[in-house]
PDB file of N, CA and C in Angstrom:
ATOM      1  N   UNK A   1     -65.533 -73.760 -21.637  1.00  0.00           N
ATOM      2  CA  UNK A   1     -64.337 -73.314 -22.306  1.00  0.00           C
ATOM      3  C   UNK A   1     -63.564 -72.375 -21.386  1.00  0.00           C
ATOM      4  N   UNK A   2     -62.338 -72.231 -21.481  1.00  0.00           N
ATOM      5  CA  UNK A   2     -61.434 -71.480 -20.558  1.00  0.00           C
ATOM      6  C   UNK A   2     -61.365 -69.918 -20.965  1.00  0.00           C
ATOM      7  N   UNK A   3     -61.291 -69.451 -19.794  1.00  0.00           N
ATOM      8  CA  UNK A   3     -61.651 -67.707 -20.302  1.00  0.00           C
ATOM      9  C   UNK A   3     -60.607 -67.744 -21.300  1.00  0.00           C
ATOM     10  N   UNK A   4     -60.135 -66.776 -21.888  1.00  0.00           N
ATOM     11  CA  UNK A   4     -59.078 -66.519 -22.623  1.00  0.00           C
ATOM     12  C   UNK A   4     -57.975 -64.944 -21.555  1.00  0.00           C
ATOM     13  N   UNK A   5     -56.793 -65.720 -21.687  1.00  0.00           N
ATOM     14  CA  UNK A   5     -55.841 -64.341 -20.788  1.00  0.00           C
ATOM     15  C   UNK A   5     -56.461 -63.243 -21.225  1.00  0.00           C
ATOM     16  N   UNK A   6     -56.115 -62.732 -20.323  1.00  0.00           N
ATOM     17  CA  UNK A   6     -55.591 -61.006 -21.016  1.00  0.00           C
ATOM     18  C   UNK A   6     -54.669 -60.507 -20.373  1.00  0.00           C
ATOM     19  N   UNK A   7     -53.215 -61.088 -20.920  1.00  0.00           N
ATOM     20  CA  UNK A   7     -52.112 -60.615 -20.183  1.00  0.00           C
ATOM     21  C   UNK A   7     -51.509 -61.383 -21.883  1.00  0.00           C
ATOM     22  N   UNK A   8     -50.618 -60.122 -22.574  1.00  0.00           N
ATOM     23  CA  UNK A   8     -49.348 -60.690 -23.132  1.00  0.00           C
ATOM     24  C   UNK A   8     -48.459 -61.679 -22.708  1.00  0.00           C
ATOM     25  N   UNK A   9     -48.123 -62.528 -23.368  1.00  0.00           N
ATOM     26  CA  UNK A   9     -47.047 -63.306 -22.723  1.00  0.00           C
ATOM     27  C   UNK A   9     -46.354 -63.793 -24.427  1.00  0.00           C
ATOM     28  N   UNK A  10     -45.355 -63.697 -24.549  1.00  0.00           N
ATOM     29  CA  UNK A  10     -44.397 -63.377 -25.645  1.00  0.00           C
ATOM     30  C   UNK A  10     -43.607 -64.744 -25.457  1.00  0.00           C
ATOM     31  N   UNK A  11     -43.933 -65.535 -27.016  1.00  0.00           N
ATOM     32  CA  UNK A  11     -42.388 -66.298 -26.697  1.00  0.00           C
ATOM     33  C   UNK A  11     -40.919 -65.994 -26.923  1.00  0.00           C
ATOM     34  N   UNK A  12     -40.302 -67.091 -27.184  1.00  0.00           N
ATOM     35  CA  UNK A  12     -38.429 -66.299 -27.464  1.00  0.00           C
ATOM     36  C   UNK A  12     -38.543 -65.401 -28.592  1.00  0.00           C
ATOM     37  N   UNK A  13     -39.029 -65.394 -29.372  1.00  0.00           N
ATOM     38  CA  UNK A  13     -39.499 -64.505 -30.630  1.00  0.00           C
ATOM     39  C   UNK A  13     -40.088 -62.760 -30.662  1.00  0.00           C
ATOM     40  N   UNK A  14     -40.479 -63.291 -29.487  1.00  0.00           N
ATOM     41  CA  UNK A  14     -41.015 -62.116 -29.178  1.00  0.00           C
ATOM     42  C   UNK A  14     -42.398 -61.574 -29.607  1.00  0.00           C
ATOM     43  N   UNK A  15     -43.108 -62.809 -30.383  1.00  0.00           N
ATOM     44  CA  UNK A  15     -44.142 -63.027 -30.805  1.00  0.00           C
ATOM     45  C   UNK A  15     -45.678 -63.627 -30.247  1.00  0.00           C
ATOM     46  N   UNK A  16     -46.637 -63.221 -29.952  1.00  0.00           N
ATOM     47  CA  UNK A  16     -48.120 -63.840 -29.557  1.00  0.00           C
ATOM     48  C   UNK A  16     -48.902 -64.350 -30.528  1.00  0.00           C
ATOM     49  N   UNK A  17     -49.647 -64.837 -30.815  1.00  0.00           N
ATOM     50  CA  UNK A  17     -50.183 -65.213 -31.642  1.00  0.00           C
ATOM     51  C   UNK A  17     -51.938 -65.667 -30.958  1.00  0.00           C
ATOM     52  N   UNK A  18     -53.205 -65.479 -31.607  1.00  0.00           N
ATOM     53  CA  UNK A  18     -54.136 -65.206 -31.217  1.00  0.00           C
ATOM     54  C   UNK A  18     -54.899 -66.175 -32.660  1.00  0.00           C
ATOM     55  N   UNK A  19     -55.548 -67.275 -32.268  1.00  0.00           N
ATOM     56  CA  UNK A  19     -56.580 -67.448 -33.638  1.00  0.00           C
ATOM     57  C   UNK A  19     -57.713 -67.900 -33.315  1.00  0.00           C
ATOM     58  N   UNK A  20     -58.359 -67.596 -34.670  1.00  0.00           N
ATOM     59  CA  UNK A  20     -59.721 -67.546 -34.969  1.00  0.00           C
ATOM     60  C   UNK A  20     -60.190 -68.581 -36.257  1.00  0.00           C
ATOM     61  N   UNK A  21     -60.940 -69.766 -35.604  1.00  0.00           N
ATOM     62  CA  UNK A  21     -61.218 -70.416 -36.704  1.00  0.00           C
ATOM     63  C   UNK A  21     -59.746 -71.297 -37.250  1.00  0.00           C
ATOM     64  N   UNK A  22     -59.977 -71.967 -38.199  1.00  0.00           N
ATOM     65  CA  UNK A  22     -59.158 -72.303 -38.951  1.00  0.00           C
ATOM     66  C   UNK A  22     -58.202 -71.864 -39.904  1.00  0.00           C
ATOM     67  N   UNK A  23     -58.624 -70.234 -40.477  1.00  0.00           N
ATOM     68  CA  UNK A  23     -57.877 -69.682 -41.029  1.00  0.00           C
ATOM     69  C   UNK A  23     -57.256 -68.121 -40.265  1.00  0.00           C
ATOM     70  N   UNK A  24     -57.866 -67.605 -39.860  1.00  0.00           N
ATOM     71  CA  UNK A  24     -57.548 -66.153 -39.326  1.00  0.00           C
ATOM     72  C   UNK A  24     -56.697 -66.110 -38.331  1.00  0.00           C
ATOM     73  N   UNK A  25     -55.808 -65.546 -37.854  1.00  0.00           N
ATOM     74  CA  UNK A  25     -54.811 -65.185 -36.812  1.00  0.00           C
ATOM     75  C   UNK A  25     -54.784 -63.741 -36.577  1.00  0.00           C
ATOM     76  N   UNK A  26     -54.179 -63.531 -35.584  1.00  0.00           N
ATOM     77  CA  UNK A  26     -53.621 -62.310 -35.266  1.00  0.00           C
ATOM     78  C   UNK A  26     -52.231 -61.982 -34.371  1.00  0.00           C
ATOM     79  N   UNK A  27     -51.208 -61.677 -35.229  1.00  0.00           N
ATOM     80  CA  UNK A  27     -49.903 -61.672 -34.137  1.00  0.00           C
ATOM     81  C   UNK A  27     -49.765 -60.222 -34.030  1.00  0.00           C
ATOM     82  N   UNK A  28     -49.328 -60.693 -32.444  1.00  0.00           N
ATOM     83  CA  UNK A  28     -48.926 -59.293 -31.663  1.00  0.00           C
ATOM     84  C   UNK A  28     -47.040 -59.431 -31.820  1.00  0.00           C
ATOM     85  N   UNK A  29     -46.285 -58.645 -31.765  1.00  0.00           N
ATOM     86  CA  UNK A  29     -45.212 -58.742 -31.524  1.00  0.00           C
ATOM     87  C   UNK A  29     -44.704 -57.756 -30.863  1.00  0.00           C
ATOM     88  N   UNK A  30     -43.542 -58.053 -29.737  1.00  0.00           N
ATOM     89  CA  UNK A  30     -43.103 -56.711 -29.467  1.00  0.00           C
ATOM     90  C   UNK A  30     -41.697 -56.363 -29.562  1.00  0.00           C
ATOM     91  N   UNK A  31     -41.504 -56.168 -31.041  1.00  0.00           N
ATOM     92  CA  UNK A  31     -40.161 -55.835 -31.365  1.00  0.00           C
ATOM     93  C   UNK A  31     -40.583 -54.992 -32.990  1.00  0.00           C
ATOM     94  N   UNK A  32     -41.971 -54.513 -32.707  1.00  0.00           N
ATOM     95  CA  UNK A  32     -42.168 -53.920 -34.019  1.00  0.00           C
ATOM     96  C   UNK A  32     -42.698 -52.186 -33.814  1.00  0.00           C
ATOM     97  N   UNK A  33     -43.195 -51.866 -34.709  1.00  0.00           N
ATOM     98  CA  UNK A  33     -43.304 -50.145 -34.325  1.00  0.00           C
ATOM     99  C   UNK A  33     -44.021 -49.948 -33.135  1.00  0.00           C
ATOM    100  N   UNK A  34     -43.497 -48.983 -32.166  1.00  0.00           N
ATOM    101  CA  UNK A  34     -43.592 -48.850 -30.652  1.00  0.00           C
ATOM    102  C   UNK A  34     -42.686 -49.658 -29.894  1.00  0.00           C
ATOM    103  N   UNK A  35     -42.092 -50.505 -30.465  1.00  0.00           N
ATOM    104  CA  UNK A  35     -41.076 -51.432 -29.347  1.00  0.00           C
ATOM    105  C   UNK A  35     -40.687 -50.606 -28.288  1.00  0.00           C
ATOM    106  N   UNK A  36     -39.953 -49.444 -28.695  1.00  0.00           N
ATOM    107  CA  UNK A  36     -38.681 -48.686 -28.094  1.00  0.00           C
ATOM    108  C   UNK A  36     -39.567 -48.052 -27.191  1.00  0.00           C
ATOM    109  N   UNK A  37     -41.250 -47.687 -27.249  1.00  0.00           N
ATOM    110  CA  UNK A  37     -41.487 -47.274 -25.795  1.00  0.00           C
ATOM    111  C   UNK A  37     -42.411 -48.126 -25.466  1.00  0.00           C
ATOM    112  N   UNK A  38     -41.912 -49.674 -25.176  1.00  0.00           N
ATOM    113  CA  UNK A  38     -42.851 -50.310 -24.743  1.00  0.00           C
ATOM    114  C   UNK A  38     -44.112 -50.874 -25.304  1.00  0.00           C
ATOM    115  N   UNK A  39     -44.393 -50.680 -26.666  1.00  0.00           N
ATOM    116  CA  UNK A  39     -45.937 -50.744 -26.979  1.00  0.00           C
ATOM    117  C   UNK A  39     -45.555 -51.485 -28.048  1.00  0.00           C
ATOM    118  N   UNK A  40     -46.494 -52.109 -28.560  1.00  0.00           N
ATOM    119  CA  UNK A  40     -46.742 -53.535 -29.708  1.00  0.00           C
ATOM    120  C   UNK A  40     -47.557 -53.550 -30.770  1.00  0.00           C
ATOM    121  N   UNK A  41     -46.862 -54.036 -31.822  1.00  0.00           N
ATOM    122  CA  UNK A  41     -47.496 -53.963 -32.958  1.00  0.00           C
ATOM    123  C   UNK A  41     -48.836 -55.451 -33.353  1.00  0.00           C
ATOM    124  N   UNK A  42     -49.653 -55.288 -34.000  1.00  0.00           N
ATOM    125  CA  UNK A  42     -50.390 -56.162 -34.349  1.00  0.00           C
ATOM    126  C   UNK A  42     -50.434 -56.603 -36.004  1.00  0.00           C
ATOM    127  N   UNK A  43     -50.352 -57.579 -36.310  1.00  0.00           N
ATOM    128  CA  UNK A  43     -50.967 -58.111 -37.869  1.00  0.00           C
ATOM    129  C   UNK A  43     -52.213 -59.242 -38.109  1.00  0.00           C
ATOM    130  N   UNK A  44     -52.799 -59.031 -38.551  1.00  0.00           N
ATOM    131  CA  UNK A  44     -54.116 -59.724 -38.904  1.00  0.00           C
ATOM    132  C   UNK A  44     -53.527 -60.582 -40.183  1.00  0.00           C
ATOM    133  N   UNK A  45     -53.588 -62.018 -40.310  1.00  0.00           N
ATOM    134  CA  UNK A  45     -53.121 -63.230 -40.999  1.00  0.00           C
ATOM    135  C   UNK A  45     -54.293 -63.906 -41.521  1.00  0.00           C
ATOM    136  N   UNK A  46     -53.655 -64.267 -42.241  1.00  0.00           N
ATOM    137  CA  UNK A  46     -54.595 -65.389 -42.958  1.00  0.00           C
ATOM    138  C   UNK A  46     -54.042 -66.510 -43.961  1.00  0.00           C
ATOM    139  N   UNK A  47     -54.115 -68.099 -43.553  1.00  0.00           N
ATOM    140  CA  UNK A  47     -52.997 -68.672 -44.213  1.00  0.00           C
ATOM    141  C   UNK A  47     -51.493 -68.360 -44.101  1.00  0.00           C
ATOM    142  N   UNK A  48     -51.333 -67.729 -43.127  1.00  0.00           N
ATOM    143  CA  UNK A  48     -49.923 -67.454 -42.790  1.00  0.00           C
ATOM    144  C   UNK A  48     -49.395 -66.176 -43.531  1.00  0.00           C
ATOM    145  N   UNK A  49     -50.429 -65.375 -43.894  1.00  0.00           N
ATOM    146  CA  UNK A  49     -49.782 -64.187 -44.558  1.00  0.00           C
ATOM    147  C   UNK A  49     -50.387 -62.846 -44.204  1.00  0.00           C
ATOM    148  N   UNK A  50     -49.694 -61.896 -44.049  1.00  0.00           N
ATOM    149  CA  UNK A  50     -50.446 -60.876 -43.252  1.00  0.00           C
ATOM    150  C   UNK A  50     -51.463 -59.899 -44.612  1.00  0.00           C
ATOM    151  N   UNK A  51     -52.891 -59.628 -44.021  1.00  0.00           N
ATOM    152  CA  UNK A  51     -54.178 -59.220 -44.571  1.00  0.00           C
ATOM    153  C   UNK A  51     -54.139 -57.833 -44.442  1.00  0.00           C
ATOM    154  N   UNK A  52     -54.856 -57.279 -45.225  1.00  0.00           N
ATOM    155  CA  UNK A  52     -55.393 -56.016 -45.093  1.00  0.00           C
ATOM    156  C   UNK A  52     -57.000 -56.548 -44.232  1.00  0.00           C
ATOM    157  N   UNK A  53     -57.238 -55.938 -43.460  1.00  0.00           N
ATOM    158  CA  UNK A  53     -58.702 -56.572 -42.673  1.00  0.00           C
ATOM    159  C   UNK A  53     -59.108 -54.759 -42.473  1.00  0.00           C
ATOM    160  N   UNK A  54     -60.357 -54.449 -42.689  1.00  0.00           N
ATOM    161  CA  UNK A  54     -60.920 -53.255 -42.633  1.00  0.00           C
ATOM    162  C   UNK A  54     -61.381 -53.148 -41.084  1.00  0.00           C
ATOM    163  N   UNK A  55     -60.759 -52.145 -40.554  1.00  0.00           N
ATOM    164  CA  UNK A  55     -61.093 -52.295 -38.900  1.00  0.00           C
ATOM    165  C   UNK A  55     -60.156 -52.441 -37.766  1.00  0.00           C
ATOM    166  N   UNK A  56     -58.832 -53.605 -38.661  1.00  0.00           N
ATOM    167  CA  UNK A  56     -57.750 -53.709 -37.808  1.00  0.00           C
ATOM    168  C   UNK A  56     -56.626 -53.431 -38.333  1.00  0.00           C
ATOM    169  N   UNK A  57     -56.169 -53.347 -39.201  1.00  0.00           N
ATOM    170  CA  UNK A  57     -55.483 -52.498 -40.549  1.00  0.00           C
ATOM    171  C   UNK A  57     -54.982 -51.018 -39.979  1.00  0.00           C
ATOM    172  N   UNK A  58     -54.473 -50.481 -40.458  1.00  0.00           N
ATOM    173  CA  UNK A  58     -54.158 -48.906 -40.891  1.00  0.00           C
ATOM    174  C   UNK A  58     -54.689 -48.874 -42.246  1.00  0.00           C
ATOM    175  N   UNK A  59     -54.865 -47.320 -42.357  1.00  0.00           N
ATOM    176  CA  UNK A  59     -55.435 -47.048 -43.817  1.00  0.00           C
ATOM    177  C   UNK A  59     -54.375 -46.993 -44.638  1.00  0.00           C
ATOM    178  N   UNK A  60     -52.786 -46.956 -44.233  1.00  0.00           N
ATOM    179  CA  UNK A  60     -51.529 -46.743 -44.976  1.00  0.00           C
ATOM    180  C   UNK A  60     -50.820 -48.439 -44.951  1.00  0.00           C
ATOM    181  N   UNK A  61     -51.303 -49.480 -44.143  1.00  0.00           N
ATOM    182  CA  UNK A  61     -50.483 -50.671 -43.570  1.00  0.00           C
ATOM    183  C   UNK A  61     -51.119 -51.694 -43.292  1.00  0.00           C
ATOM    184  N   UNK A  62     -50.871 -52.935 -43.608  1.00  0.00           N
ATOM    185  CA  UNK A  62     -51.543 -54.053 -42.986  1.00  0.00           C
ATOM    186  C   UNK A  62     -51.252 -54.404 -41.486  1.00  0.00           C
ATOM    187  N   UNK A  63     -50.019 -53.844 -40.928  1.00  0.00           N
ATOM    188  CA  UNK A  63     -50.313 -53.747 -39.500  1.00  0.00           C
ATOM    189  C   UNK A  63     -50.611 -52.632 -38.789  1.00  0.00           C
ATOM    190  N   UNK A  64     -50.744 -52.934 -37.933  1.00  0.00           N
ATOM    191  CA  UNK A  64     -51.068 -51.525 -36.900  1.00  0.00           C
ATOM    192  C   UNK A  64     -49.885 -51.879 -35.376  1.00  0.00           C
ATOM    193  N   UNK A  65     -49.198 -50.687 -35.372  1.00  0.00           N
ATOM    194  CA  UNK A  65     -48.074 -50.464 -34.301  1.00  0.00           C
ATOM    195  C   UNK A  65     -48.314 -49.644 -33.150  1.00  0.00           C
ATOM    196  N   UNK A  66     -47.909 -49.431 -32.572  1.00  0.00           N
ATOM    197  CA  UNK A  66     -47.779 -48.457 -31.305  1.00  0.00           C
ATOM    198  C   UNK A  66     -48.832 -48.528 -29.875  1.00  0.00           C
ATOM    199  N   UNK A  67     -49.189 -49.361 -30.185  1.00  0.00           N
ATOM    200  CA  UNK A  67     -50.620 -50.177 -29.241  1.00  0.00           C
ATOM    201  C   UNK A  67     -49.974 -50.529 -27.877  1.00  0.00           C
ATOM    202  N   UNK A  68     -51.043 -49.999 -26.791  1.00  0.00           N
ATOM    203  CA  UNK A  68     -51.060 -50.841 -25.673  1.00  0.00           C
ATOM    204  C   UNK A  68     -51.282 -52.116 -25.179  1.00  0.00           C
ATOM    205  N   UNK A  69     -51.207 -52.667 -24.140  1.00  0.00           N
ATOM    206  CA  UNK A  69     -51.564 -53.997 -24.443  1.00  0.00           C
ATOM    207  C   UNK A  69     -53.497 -54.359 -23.821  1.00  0.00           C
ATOM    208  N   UNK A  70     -53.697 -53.365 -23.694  1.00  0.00           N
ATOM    209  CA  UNK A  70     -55.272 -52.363 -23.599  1.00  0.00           C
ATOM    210  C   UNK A  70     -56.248 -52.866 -24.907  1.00  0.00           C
ATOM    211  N   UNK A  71     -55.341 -51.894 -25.687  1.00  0.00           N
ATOM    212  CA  UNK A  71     -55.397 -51.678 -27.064  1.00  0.00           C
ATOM    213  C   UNK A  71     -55.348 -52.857 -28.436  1.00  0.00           C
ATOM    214  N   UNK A  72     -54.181 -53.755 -27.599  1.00  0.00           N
ATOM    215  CA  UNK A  72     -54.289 -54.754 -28.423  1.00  0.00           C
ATOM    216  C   UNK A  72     -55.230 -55.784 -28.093  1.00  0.00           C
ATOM    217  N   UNK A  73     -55.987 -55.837 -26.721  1.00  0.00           N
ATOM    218  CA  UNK A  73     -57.219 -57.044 -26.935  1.00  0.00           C
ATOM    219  C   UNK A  73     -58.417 -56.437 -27.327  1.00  0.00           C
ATOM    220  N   UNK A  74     -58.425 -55.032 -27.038  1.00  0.00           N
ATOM    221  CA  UNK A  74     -59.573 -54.512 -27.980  1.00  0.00           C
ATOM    222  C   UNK A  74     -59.287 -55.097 -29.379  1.00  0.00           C
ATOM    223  N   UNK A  75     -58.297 -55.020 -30.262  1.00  0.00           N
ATOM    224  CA  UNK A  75     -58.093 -55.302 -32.101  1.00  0.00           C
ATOM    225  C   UNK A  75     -58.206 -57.199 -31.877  1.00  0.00           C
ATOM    226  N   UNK A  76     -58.036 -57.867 -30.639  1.00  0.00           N
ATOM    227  CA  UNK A  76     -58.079 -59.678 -30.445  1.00  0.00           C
ATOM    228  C   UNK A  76     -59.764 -59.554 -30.395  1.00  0.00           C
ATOM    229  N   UNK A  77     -60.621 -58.654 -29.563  1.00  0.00           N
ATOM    230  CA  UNK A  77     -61.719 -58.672 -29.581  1.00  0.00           C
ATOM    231  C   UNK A  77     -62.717 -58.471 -30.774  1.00  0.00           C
ATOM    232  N   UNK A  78     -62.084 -57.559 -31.481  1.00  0.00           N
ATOM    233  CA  UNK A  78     -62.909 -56.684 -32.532  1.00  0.00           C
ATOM    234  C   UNK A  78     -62.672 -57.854 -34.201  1.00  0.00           C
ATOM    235  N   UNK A  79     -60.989 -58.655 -33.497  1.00  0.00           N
ATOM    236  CA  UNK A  79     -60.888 -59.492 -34.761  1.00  0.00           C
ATOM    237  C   UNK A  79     -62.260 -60.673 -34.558  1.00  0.00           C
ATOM    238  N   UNK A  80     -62.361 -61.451 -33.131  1.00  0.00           N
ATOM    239  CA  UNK A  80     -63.164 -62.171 -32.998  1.00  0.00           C
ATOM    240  C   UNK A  80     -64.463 -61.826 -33.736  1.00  0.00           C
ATOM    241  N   UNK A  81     -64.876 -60.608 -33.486  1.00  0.00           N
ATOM    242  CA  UNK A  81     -66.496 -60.491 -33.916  1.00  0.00           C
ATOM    243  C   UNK A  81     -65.911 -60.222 -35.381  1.00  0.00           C
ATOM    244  N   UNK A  82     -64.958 -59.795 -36.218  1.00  0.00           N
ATOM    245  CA  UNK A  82     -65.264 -59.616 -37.858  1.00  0.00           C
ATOM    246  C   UNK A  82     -65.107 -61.034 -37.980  1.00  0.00           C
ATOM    247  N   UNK A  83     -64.213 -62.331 -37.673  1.00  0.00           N
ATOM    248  CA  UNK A  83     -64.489 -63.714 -38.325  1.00  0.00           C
ATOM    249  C   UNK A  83     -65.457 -64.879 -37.693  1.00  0.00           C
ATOM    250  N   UNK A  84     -65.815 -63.781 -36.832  1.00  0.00           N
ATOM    251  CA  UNK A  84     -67.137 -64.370 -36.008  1.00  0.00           C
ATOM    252  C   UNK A  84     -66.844 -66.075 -34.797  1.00  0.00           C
ATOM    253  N   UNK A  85     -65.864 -65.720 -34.710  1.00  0.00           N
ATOM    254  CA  UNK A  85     -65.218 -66.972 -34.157  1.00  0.00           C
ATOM    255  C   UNK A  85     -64.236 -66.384 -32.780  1.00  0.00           C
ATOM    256  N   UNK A  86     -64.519 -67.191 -31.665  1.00  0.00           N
ATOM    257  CA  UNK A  86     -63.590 -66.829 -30.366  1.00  0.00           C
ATOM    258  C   UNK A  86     -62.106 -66.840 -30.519  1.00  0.00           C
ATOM    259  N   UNK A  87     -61.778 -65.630 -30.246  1.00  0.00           N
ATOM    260  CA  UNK A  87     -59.929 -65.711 -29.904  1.00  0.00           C
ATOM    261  C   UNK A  87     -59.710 -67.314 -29.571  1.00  0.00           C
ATOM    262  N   UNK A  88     -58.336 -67.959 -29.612  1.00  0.00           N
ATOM    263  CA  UNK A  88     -57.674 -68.713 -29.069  1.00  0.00           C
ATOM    264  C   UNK A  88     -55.888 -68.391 -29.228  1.00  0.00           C
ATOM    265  N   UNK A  89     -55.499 -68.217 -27.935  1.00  0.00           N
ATOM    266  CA  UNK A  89     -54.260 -68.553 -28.141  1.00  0.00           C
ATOM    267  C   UNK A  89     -53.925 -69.658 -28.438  1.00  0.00           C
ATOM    268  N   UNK A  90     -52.494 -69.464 -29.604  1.00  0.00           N
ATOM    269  CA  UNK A  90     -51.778 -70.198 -29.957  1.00  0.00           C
ATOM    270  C   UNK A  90     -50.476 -70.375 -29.644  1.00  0.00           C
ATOM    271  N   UNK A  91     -49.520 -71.519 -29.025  1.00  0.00           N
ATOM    272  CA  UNK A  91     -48.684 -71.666 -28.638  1.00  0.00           C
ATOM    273  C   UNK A  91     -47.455 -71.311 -29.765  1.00  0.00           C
ATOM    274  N   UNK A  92     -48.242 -72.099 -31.360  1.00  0.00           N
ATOM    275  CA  UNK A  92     -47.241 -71.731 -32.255  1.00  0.00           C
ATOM    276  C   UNK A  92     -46.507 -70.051 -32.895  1.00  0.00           C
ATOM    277  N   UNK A  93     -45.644 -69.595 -33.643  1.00  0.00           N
ATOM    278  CA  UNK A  93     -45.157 -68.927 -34.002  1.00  0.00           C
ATOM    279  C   UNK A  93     -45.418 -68.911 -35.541  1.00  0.00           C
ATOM    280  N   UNK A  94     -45.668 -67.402 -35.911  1.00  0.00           N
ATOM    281  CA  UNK A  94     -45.951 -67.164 -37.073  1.00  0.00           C
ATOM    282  C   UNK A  94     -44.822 -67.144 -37.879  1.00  0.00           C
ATOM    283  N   UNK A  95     -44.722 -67.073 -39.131  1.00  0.00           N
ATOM    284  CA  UNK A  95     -44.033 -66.813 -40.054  1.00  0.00           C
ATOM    285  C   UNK A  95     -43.269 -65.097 -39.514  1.00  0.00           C
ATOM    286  N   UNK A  96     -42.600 -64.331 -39.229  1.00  0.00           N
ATOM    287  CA  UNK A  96     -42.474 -63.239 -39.499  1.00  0.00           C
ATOM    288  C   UNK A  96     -42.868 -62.532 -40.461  1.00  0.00           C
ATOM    289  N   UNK A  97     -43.588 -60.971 -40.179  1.00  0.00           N
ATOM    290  CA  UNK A  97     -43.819 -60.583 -41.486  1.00  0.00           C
ATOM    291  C   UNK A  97     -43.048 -59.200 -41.839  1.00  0.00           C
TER     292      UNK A  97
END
């Protein structure tokens, strides 16, 4: 199997997208809280709708913002081991949330 990047790469959207399994995702975007200095927000999906997931969450938000891009394959890593299934990028685009 092919390593998986670890380099952001954003389509016209401005959106990444990361999945797990058949149902779980994770989009990065970078036009959400932290944009303005550079840093990217994450949402944890499921069925196309963004989750509360214990771990990758905020305790106030279903996403989490202001992330490095460090930071955000630690939450691609940490999603892998809660649905127990390897990252894969996805070419497609999420729903916005």
């Amino acid at each position: 199997m092919e390593a998986l990047s670890r380099k952001l790469e954003f389509d016209k959207k401005g959106q990444m997208v990361f999945t797990f399994g058949d149902n779980w995702s994770l989009s990065v975007i970078n036009r959400g809280y932290g944009a303005s200095e550079g840093l990217f927000e994450i949402a944890p999906m499921a069925d196309d709708k963004v989750q509360y997931v214990e771990g990758i969450s905020t305790e106030l938000d279903d996403v989490r913002g202001w992330l490095t891009e460090d930071e955000v394959f630690e939450y691609v890593d940490k999603m892998a081991e809660i649905t127990d299934y390897p990252a894969k990028h996805n070419d497609s685009s999420l729903p916005y949330w």
